[in-house]
Protein backbone atom coordinates (compact mmCIF):
# COMPACT_ATOMS: atom_id res chain seq x y z
CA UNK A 1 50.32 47.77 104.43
CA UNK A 2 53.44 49.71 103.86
CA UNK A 3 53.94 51.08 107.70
CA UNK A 4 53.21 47.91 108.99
CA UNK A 5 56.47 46.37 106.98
CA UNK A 6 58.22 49.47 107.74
CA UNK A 7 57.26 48.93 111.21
CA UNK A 8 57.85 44.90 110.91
CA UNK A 9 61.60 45.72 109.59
CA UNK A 10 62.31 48.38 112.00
CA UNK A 11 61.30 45.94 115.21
CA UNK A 12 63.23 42.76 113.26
CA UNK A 13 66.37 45.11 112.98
CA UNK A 14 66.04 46.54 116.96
CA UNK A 15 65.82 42.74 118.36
CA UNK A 16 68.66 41.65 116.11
CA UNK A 17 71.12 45.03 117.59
CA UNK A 18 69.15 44.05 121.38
CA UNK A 19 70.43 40.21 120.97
CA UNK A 20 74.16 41.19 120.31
CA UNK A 21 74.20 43.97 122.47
CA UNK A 22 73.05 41.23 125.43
CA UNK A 23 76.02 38.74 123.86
CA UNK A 24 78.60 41.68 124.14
CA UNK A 25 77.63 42.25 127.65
CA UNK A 26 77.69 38.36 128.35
CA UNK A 27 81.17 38.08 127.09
CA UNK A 28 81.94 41.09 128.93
CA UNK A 29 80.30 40.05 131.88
CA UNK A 30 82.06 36.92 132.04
CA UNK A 31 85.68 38.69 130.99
CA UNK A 32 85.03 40.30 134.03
CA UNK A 33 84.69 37.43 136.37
CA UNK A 34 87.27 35.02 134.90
CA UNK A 35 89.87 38.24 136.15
CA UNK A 36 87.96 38.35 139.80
CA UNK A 37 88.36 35.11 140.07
CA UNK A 38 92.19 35.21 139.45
CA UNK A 39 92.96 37.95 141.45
CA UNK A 40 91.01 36.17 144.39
CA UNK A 41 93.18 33.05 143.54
CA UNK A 42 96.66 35.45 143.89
CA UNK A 43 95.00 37.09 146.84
CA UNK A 44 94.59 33.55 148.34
CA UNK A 45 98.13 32.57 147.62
CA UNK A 46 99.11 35.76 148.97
CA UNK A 47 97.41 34.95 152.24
CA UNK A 48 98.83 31.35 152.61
CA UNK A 49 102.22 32.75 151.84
CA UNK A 50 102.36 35.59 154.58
CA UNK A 51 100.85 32.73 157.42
CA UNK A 52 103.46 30.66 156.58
CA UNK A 53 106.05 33.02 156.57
CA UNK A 54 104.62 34.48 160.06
CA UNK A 55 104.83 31.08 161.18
CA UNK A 56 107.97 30.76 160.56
CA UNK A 57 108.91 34.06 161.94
CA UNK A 58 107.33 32.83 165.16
CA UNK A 59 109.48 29.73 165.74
CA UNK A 60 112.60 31.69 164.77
CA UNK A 61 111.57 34.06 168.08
CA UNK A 62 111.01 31.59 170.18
CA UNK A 63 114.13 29.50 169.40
CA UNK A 64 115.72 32.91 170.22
CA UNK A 65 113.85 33.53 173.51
CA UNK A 66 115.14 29.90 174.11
CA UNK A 67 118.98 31.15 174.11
């Protein structure tokens, strides 16, 4: 009777340490995403910022091929 509520306590205590480990890597997991998710965002700014800019670039060389 003794081993099995050594070995009841010792399986309690490993799915207590297994549950936290699992919320650790869920708040890790979703640390990770929240800053992918931002740096897509700045890439996508990024992106819109250099079209706009080349756009702008072209219409400066053509009013200059106009001269």
């Amino acid at each position: 009777m003794k081993k099995l509520t050594h070995f009841l306590i010792i399986a309690l205590s490993i799915g207590v340490f297994s549950c936290t480990n699992k919320k650790k890597e869920e708040a890790e997991t979703k640390a990770a995403v929240e800053q992918i998710e931002a740096v897509e965002s700045e890439i996508e700014n990024v992106s819109k910022e250099i079209e706009s800019k080349a756009r702008e670039l072209e219409d400066s060389l053509e009013e200059l091929d106009g001269i």
